[in-house]
Protein backbone atom coordinates (compact mmCIF):
# COMPACT_ATOMS: atom_id res chain seq x y z
CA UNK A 1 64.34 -81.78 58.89
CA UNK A 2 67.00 -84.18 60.55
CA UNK A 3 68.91 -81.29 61.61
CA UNK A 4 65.71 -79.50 62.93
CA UNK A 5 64.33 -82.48 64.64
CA UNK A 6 67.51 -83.33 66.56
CA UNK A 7 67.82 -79.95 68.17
CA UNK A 8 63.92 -80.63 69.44
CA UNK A 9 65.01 -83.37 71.07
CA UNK A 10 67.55 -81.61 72.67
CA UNK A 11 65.42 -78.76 73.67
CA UNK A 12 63.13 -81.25 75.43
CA UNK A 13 65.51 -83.15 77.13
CA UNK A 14 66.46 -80.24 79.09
CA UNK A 15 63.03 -79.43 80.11
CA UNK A 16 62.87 -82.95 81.29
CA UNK A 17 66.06 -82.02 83.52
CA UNK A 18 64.56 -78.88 84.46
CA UNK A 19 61.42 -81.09 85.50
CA UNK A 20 59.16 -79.13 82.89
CA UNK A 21 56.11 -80.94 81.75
CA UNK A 22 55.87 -81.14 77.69
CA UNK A 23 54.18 -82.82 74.63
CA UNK A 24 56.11 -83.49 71.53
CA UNK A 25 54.82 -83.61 68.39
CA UNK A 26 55.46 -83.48 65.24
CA UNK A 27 53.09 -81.59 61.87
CA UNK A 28 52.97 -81.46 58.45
CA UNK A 29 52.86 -78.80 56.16
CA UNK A 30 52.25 -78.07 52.80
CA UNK A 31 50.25 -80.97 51.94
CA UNK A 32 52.78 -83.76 52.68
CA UNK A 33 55.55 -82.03 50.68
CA UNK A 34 58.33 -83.27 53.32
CA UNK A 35 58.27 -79.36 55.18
CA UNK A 36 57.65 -80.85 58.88
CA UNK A 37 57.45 -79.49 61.94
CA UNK A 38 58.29 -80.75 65.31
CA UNK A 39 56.47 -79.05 68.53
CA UNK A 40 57.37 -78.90 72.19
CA UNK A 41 53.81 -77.85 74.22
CA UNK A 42 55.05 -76.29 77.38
CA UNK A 43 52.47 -75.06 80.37
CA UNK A 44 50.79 -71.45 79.94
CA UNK A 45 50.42 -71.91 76.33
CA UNK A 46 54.07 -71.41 75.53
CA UNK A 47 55.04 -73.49 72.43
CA UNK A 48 58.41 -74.10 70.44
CA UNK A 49 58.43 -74.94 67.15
CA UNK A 50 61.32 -76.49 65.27
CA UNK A 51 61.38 -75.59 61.32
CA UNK A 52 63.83 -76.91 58.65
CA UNK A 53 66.15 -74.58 57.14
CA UNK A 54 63.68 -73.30 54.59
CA UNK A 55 62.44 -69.80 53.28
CA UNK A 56 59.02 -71.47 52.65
CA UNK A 57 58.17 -72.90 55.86
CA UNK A 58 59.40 -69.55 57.92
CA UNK A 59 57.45 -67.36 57.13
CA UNK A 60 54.02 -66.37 59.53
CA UNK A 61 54.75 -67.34 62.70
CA UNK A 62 55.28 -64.68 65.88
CA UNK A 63 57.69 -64.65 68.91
CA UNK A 64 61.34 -64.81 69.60
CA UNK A 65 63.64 -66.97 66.81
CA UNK A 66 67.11 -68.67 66.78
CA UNK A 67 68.50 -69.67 64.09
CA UNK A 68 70.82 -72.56 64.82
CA UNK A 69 74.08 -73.34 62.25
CA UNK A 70 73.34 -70.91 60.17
CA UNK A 71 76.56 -70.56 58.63
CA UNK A 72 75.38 -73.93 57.23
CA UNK A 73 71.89 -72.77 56.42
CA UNK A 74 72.23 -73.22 51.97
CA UNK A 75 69.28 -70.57 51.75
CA UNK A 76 70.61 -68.40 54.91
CA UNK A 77 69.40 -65.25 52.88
CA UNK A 78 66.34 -65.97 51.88
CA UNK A 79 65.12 -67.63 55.19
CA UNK A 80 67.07 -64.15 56.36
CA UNK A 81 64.38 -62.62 54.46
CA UNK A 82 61.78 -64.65 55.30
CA UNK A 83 62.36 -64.23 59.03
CA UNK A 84 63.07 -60.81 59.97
CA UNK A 85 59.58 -59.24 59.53
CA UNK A 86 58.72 -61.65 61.85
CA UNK A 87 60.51 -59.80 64.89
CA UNK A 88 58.65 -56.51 63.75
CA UNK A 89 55.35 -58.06 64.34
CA UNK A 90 55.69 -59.77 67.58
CA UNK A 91 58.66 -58.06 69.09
CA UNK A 92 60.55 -61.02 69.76
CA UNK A 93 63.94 -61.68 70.06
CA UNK A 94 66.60 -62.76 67.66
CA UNK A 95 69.52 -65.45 68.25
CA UNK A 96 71.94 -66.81 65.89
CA UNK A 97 74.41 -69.76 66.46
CA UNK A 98 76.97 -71.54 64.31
CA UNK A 99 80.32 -73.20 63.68
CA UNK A 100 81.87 -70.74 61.48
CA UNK A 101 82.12 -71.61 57.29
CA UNK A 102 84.30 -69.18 56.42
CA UNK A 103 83.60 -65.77 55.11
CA UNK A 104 81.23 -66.05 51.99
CA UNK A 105 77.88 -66.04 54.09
CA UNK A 106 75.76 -64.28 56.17
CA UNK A 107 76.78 -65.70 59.63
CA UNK A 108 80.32 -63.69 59.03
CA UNK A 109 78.41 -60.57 57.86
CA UNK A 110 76.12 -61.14 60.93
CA UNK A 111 78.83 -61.51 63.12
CA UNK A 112 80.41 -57.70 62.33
CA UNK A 113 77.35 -56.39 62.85
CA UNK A 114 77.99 -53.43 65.50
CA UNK A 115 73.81 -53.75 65.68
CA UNK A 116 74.26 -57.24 67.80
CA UNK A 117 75.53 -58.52 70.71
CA UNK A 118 78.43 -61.42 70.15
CA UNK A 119 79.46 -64.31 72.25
CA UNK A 120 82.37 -66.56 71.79
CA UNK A 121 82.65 -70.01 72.93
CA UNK A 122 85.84 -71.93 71.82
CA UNK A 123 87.03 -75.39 72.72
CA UNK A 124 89.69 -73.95 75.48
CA UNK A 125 86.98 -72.01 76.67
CA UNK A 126 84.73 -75.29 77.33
CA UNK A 127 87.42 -76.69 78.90
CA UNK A 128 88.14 -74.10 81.44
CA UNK A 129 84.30 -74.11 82.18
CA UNK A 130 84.26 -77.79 83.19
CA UNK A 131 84.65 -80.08 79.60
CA UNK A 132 87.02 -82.83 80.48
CA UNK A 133 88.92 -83.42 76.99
CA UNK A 134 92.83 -83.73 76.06
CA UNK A 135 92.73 -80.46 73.53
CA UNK A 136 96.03 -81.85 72.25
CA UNK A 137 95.31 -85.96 71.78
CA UNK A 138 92.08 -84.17 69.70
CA UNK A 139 94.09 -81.38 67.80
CA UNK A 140 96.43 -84.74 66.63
CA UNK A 141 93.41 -86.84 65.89
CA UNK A 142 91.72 -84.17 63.85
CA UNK A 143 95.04 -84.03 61.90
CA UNK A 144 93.98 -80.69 60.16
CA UNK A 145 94.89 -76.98 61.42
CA UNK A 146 92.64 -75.51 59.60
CA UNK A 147 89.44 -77.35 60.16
CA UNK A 148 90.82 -77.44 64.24
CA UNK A 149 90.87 -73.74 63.72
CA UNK A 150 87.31 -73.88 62.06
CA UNK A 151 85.49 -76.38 64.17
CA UNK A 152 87.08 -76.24 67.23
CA UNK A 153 88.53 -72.33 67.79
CA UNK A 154 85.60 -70.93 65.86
CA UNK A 155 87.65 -69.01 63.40
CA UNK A 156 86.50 -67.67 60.26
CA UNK A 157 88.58 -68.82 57.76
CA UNK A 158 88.97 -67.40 53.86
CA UNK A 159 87.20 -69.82 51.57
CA UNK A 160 90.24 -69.74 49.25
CA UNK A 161 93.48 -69.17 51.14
CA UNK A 162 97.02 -69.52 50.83
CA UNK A 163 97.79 -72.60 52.55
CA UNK A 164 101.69 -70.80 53.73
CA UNK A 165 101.69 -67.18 54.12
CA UNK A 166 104.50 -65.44 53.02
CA UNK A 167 105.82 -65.01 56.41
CA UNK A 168 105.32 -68.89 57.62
CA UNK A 169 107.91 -69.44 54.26
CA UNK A 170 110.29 -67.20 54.54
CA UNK A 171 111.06 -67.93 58.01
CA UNK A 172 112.35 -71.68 56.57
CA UNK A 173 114.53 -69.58 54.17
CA UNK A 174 118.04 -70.29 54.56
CA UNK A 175 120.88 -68.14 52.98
CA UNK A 176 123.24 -70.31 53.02
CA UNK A 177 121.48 -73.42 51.42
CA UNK A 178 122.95 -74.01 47.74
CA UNK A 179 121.37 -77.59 46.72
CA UNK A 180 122.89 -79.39 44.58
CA UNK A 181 121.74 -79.52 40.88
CA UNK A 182 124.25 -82.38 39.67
CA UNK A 183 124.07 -85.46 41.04
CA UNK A 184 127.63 -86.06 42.00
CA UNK A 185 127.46 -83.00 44.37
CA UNK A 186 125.34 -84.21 46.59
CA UNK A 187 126.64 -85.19 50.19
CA UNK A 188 127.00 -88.24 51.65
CA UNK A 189 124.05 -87.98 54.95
CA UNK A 190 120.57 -89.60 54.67
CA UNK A 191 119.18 -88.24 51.86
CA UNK A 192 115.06 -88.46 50.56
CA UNK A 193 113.96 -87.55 47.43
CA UNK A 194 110.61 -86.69 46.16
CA UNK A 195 109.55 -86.52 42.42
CA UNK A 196 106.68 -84.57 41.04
CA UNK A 197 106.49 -85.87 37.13
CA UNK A 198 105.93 -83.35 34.38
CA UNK A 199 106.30 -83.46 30.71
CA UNK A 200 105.35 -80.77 28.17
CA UNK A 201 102.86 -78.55 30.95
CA UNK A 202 104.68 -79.10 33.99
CA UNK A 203 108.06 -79.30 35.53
CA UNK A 204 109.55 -82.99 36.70
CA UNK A 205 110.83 -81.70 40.15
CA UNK A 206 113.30 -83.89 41.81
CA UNK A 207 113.35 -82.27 45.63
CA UNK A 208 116.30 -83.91 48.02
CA UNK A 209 116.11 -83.56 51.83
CA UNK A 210 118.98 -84.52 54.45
CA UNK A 211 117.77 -85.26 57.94
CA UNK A 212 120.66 -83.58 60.56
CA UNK A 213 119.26 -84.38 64.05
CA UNK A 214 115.46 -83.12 63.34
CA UNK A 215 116.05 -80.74 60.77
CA UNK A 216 115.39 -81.23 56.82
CA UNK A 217 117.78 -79.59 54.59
CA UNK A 218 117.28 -78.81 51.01
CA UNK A 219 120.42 -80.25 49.83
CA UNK A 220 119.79 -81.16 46.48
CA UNK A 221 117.12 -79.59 43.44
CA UNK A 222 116.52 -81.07 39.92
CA UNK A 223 114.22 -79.47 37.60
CA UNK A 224 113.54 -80.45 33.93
CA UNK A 225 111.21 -78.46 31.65
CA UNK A 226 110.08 -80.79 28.75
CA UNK A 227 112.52 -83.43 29.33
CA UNK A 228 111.86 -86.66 27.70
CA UNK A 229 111.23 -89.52 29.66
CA UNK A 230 114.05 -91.38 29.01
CA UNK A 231 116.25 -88.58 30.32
CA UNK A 232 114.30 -88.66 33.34
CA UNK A 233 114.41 -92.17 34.06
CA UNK A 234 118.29 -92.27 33.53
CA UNK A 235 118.60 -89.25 36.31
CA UNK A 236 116.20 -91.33 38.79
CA UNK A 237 118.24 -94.16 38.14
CA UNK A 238 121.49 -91.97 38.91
CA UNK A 239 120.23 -90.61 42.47
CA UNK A 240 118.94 -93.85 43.14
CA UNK A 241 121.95 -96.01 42.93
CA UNK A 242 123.42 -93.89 45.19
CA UNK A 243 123.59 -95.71 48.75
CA UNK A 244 122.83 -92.55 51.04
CA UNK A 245 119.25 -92.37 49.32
CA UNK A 246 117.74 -93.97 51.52
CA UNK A 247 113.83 -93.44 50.28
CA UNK A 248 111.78 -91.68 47.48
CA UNK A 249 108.08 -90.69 47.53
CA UNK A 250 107.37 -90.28 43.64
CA UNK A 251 104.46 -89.37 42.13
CA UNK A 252 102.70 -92.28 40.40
CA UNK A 253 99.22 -90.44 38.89
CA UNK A 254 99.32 -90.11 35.15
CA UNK A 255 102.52 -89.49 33.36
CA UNK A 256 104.32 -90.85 36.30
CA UNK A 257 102.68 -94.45 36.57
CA UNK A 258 105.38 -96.24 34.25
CA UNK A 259 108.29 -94.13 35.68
CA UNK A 260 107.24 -95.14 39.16
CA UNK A 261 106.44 -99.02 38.41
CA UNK A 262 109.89 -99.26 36.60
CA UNK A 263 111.47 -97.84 39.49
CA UNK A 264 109.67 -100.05 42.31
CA UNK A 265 110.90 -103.14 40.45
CA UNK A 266 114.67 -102.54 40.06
CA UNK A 267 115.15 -100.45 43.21
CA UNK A 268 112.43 -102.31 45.64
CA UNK A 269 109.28 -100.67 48.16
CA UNK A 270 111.42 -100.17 50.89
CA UNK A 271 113.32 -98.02 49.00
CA UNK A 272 110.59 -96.69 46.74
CA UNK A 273 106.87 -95.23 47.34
CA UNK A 274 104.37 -94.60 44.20
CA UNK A 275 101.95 -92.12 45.52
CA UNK A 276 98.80 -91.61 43.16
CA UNK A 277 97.42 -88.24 43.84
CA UNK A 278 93.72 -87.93 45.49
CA UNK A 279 92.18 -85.34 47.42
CA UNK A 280 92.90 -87.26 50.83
CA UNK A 281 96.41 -87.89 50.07
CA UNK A 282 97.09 -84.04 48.54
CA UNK A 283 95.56 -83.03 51.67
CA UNK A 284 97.59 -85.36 53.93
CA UNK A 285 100.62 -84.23 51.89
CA UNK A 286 99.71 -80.45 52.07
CA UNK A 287 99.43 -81.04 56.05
CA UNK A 288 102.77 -82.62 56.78
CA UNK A 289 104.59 -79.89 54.71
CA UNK A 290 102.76 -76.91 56.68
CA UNK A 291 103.58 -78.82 59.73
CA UNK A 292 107.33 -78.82 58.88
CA UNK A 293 106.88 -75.10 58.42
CA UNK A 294 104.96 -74.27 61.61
CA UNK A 295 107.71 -76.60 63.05
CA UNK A 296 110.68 -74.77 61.31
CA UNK A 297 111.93 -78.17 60.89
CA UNK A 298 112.64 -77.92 56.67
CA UNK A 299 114.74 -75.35 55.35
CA UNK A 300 114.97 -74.05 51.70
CA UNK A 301 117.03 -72.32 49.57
CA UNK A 302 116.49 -68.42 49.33
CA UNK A 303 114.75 -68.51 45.26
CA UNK A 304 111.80 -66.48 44.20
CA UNK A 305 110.68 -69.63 42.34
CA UNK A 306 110.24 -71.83 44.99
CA UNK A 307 108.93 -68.87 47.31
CA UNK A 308 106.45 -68.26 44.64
CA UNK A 309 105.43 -71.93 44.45
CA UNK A 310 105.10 -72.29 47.76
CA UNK A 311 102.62 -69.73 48.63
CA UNK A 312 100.52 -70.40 45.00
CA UNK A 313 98.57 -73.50 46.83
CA UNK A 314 95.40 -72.70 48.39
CA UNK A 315 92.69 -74.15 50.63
CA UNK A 316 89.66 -73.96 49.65
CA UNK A 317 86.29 -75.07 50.89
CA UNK A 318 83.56 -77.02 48.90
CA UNK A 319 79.97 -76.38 49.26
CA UNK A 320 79.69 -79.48 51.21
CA UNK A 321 81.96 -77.73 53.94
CA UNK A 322 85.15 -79.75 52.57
CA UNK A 323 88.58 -78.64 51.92
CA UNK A 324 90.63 -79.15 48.73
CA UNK A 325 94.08 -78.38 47.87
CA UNK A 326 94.63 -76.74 44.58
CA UNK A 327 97.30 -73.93 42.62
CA UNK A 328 96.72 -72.28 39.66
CA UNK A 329 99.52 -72.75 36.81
CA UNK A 330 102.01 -69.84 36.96
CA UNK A 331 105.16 -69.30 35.52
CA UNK A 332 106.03 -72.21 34.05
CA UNK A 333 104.96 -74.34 37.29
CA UNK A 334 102.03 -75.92 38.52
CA UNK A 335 103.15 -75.78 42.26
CA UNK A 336 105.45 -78.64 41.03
CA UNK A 337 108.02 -77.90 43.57
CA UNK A 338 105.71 -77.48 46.37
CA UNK A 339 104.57 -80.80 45.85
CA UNK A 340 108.18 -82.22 45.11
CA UNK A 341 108.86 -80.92 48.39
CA UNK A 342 106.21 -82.23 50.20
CA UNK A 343 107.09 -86.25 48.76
CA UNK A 344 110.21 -85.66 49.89
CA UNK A 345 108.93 -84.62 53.74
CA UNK A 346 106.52 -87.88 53.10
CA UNK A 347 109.91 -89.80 52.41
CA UNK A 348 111.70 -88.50 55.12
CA UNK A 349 108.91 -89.06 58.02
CA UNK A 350 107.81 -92.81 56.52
CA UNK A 351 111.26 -94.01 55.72
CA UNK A 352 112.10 -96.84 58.32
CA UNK A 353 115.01 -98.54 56.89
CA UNK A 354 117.51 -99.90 58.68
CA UNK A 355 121.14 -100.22 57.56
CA UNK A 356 122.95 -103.28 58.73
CA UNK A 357 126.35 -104.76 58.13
CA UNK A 358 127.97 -108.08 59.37
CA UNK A 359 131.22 -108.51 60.36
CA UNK A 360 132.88 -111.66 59.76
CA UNK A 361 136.40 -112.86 59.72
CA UNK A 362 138.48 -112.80 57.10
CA UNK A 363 137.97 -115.43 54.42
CA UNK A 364 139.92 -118.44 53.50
CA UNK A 365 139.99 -121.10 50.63
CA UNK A 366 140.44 -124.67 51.02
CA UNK A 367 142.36 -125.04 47.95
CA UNK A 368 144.80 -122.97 45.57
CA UNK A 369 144.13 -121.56 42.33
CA UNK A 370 142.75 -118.89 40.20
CA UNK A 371 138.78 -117.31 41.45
């Protein structure tokens, strides 16, 4: 009804700039039972009726119909049904309109339809016509490809997607990238480390990055299947006494909560971020990986495993129009070093930690004697 009523307003607004005389109003229907109406009277007779997205309230009316977000309409096949007799009785004409929802509905079906005529109107098309917007200060703000892609470039995404093609990965493959799998091999550059913690289920992935100018190298991989904690504590505390480390994103959700406080206190926040896993902060994760990728700026060793891993997370899109971030559990892995990965990307792009020395002459003692 909100929805409905809004575009009403709109409609009259630009009969009141086309210096159109109306009457607005709004009706009932079905005794009080919240199915309402709103009504534009124009001269001659000619009327527009606004009608919430319902099968019940569409049905008997004449004349020519557009159906506005219907990608977004829940009942978009019923009111479908409800609707298209109409046009047989009155001969009337038949719009549709909508910000795309992916391709489980009957806008996309709609939209293939060699039977209609299709217009496209995208954000750089706007802006060629006259918008005045910065497309790329909004693309940052938005902060999410996909939904820019959705909202903004009116493409139809898959409701459940890969979130990295196969392509987008392979292209950060790099054959000559051996990482490190003992902790004494690792170099001596800037390193970041992020920990996804597994026990029994799931791996405990310990991914290492080295920053060289803009680029993040995979320099270093741990993986332990059914380690105890202990064993994994003792490793952590291995890479982390190591001066080059200079930050670690770990998860702290579950299983990792102790591992992460313990660390925190004897190695300090500025060298050490718990992250607790929620949808906002998968999903920021998730972005800043795919980013690197688009970017090319992270390259990873050439394994099936981690190729594998990689493309097994998927975006998919709620009911409510959201997306979440999920993988199934394959081989062994429950896109553990996907997410190790992306920590460590999270390490490297928060990690503002400056290294300072002092130099001081050399010391003296005012007396003799054994120190």
């Amino acid at each position: 009804m909100r929805q409905s009523r809004e575009l009403m307003l709109k409609a009259r607004q630009h009969c009141q700039v086309l210096q159109i005389a109306t009457q607005f109003k709004g009706s009932n229907y079905f005794n009080d039972m919240h199915f309402t109406a709103s009504e534009i009277i124009l001269p001659g007779g000619v009327r527009i009726i606004g009608l919430p997205a319902n099968p019940q309230t569409a049905r008997g009316y004449t004349g020519d119909i557009l159906l506005d977000e219907f990608a977004m309409h829940r009942d978009d096949r019923d009111i479908w049904a409800a609707l298209f007799p109409t046009l047989l009785r009155g001969q009337g004409e038949l719009d549709i309109a909508s910000t795309p929802k992916g391709k489980g509905n009957l806008f996309y079906e709609l939209r293939n339809n060699p039977r209609f005529s299709t217009d496209l109107l995208t954000l750089p098309d706007a802006i060629k016509q006259g918008l005045d917007i910065d497309i790329v200060t909004l693309r940052e703000a938005c902060n999410d490809d996909l939904l820019f892609r959705q909202e903004f470039l009116c493409e139809f995404i898959e409701e459940a997607t890969a979130l990295l093609s196969y392509d987008q990965i392979l292209a950060c493959v790099d054959h000559q990238l051996n990482p490190a799998e003992n902790v004494t091999d690792l170099t001596d550059g800037d390193l970041y480390l992020g920990v996804d913690i597994g026990r029994l289920r799931d791996l405990t992935v310990v991914w290492v990055l080295e920053i060289t100018g803009d680029v993040l190298s995979t320099v270093g991989l741990f993986e332990l299947s059914a380690a105890p904690f202990r064993a994994q504590q003792a490793m952590l505390h291995e890479l982390l006494s190591l001066r080059c480390v200079r930050k670690c994103c770990i998860d702290a959700g579950g299983l990792g909560m102790q591992l992460a406080e313990e660390l925190l206190t004897r190695f300090g926040k500025h060298r050490v971020e718990p992250v607790t896993f929620t949808s906002s902060i998968k999903s920021s994760l998730a972005g800043d990986l795919r980013i690197a990728v688009e970017n090319s700026r992270i390259k990873i060793p050439n394994r099936d495993a981690i190729i594998n891993d990689w493309h097994s997370v998927e975006r998919s899109m709620t009911s409510s129009g959201n997306f979440r971030i999920s993988a199934p559990r394959q081989e062994g892995s429950h896109a553990d070093r996907f997410w190790a990965a992306a920590l460590a990307v999270r390490a490297a792009n928060n990690a503002h930690v400056t290294i300072e020395s002092v130099n001081t002459k050399s010391l003296s003692f005012a007396r003799s004697g054994a120190w």
